[in-house]
Protein backbone atom coordinates (compact mmCIF):
# COMPACT_ATOMS: atom_id res chain seq x y z
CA UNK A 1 8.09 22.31 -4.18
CA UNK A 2 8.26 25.98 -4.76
CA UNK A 3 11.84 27.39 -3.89
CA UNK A 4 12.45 23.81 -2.72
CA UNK A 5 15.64 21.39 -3.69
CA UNK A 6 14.34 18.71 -5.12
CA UNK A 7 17.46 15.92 -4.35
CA UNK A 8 16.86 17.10 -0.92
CA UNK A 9 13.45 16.45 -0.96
CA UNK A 10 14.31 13.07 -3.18
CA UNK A 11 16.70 12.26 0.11
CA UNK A 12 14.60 12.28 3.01
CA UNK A 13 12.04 10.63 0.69
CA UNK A 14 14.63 7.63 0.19
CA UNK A 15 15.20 8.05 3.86
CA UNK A 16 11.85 7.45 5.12
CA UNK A 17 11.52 5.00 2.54
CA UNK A 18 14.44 2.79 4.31
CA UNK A 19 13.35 3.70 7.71
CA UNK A 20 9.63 2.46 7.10
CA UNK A 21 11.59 -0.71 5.10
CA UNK A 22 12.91 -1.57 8.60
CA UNK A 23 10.11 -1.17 10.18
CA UNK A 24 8.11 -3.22 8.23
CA UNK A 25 10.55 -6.09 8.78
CA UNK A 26 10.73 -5.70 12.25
CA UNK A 27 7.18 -6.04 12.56
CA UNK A 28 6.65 -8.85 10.88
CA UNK A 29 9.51 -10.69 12.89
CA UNK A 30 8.22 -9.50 16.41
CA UNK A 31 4.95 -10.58 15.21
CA UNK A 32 6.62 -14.24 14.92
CA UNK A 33 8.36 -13.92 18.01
CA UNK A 34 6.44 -12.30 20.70
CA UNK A 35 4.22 -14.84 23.28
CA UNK A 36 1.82 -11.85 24.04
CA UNK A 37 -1.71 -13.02 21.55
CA UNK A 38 -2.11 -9.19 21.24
CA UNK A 39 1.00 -8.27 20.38
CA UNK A 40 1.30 -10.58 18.02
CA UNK A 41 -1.88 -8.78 16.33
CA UNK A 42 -0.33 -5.33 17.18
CA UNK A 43 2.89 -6.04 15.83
CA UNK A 44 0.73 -7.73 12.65
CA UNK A 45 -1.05 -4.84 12.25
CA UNK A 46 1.67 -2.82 12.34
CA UNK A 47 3.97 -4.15 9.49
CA UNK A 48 1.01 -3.48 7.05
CA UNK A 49 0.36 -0.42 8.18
CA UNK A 50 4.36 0.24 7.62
CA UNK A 51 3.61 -1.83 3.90
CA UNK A 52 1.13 0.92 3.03
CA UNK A 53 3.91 3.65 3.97
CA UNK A 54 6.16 2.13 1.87
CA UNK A 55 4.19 2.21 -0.91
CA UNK A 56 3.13 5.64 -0.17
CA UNK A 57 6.70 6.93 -0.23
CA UNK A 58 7.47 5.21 -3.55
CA UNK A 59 4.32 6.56 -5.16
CA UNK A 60 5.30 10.10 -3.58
CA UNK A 61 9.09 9.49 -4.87
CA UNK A 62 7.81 8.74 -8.14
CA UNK A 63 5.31 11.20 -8.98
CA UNK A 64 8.40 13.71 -7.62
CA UNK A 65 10.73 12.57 -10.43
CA UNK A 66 8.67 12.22 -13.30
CA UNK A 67 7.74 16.13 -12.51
CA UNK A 68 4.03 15.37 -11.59
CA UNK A 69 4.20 16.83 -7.96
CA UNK A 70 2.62 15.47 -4.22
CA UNK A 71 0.23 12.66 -4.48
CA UNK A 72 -2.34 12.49 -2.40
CA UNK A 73 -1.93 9.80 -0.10
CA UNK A 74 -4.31 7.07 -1.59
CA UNK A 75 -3.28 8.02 -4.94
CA UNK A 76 0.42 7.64 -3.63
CA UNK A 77 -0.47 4.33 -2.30
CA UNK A 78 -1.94 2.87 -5.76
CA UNK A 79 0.85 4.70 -7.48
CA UNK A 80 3.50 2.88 -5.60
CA UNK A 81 2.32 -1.07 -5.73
CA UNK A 82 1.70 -0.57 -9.25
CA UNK A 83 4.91 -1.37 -10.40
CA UNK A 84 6.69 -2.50 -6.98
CA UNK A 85 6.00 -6.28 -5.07
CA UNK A 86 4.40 -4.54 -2.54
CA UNK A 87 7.00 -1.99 -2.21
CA UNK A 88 9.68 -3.56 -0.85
CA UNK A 89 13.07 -4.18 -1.93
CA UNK A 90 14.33 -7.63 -3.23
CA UNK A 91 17.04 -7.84 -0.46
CA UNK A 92 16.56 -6.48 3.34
CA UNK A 93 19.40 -4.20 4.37
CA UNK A 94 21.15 -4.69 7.20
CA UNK A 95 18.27 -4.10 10.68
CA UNK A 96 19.68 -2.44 13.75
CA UNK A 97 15.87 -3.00 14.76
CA UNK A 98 15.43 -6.57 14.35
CA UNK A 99 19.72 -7.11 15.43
CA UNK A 100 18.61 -5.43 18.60
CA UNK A 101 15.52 -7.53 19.19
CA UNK A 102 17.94 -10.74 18.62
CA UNK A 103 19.93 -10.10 21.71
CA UNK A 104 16.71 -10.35 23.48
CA UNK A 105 13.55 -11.69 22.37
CA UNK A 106 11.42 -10.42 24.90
CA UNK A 107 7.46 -9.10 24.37
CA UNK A 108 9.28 -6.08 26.52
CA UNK A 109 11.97 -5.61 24.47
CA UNK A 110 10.09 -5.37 21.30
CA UNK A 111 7.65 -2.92 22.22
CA UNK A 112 10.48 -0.62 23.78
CA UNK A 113 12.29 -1.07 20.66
CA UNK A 114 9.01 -0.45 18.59
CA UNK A 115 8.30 2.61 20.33
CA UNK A 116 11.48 4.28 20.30
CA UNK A 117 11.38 3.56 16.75
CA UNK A 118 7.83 5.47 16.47
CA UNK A 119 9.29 8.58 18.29
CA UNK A 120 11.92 8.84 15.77
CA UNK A 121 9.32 8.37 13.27
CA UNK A 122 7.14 11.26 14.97
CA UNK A 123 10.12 13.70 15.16
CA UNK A 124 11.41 12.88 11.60
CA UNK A 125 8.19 13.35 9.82
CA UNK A 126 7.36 16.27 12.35
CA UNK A 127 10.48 17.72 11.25
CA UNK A 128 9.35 17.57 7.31
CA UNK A 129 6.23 18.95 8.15
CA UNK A 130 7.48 22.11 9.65
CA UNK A 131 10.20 22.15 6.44
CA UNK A 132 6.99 21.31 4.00
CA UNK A 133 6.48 24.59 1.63
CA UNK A 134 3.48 22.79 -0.84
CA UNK A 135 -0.04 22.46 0.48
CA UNK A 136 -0.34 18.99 -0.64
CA UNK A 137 3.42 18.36 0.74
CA UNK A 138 1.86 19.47 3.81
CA UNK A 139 -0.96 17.45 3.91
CA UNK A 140 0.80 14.37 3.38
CA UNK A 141 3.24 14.97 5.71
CA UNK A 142 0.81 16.03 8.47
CA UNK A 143 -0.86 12.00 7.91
CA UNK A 144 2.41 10.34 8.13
CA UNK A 145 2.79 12.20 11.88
CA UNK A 146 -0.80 11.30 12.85
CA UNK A 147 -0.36 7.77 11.84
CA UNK A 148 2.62 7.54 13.60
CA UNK A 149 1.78 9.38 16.69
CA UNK A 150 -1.61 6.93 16.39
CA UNK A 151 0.99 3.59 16.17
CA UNK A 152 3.03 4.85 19.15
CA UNK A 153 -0.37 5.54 21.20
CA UNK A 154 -1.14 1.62 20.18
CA UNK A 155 2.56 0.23 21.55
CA UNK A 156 1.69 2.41 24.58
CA UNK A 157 -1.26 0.81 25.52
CA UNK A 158 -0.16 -2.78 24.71
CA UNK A 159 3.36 -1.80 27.22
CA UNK A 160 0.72 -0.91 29.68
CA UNK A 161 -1.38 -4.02 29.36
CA UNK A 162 1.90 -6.49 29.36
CA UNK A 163 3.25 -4.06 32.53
CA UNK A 164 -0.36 -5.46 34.03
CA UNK A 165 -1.37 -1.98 34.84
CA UNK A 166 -4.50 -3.19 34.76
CA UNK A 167 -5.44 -0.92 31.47
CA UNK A 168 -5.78 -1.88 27.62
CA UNK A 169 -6.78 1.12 25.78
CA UNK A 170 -7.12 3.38 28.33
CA UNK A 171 -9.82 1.30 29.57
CA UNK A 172 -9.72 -1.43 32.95
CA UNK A 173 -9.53 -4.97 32.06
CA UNK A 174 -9.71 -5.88 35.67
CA UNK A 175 -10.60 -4.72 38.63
CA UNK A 176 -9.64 -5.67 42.05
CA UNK A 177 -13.35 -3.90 43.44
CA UNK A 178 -15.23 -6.48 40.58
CA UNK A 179 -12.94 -9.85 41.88
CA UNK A 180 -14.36 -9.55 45.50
């Protein structure tokens, strides 16, 4: 945090926190709504991983305020469902996610809203990282992009397997050589 403003870092910490909120919520609901078996586990998948996040950031937050410094990540995550039911907020703000998923409740339409909302993710956190001064800040920061880069690599290959290219993966689930 060296030369760093703290309430800065304290806002995109809050902002993440909201983002990954939505997320989370979204998630769950396309893991309701989708017909696509798989993407009902993808989407499933993905709202806990966006649960751990959460908790992540609140650990993070508070370990910030009460002067202690970055957690590491596991630490963050114990830190932050210690004292939170399971780190989110008693009432859901308002979703432009899950309000744009309501006007069409398509498998398609979920995973292009799910990915779009991954490649904000990348580019926010990417953002952070270049911004992050503290080797532990750094560190942290650097996870959040992998894991996000790793959930939009997921949505990719579930698009590509509802698109019926043929490929979950990256590898064939059919071939037309193999049906002959």
């Amino acid at each position: 945090m060296a030369g760093k403003d703290i309430s800065r870092i304290m806002d995109e910490l809050s902002l993440a926190h909201n983002t990954e909120v939505k997320g989370y919520y979204f998630y769950k609901a396309a893991a309701d709504m989708v017909e696509d078996e798989r993407g009902k586990n993808v989407f499933a998948h993905l709202a806990q991983e966006e649960l751990s996040h959460i908790r992540a950031i609140k650990g993070i937050t508070d370990s910030l305020k009460q002067g202690q410094g970055w957690l590491k990540l596991s630490d963050a995550v114990k830190k932050g469902s210690e004292d939170t039911k399971e780190g989110l907020p008693i009432f859901q703000e308002e979703n432009d996610l899950l309000d744009r998923f309501k006007t069409n409740q398509t498998d398609a339409n979920a995973l292009k809203i799910a990915m779009e909302n991954e490649e904000q993710a990348i580019e926010f956190y990417g953002r952070l990282l270049k911004e992050a001064e503290d080797p532990l800040e750094k560190t942290i920061l650097t996870e959040f992009f992998e894991m996000e880069k790793g959930h939009l690599k997921v949505l990719r290959w579930e698009s590509e397997s509802l698109n019926t290219t043929g490929f979950w993966c990256d590898m064939m689930e059919y071939s037309v050589e193999k049906e002959i």
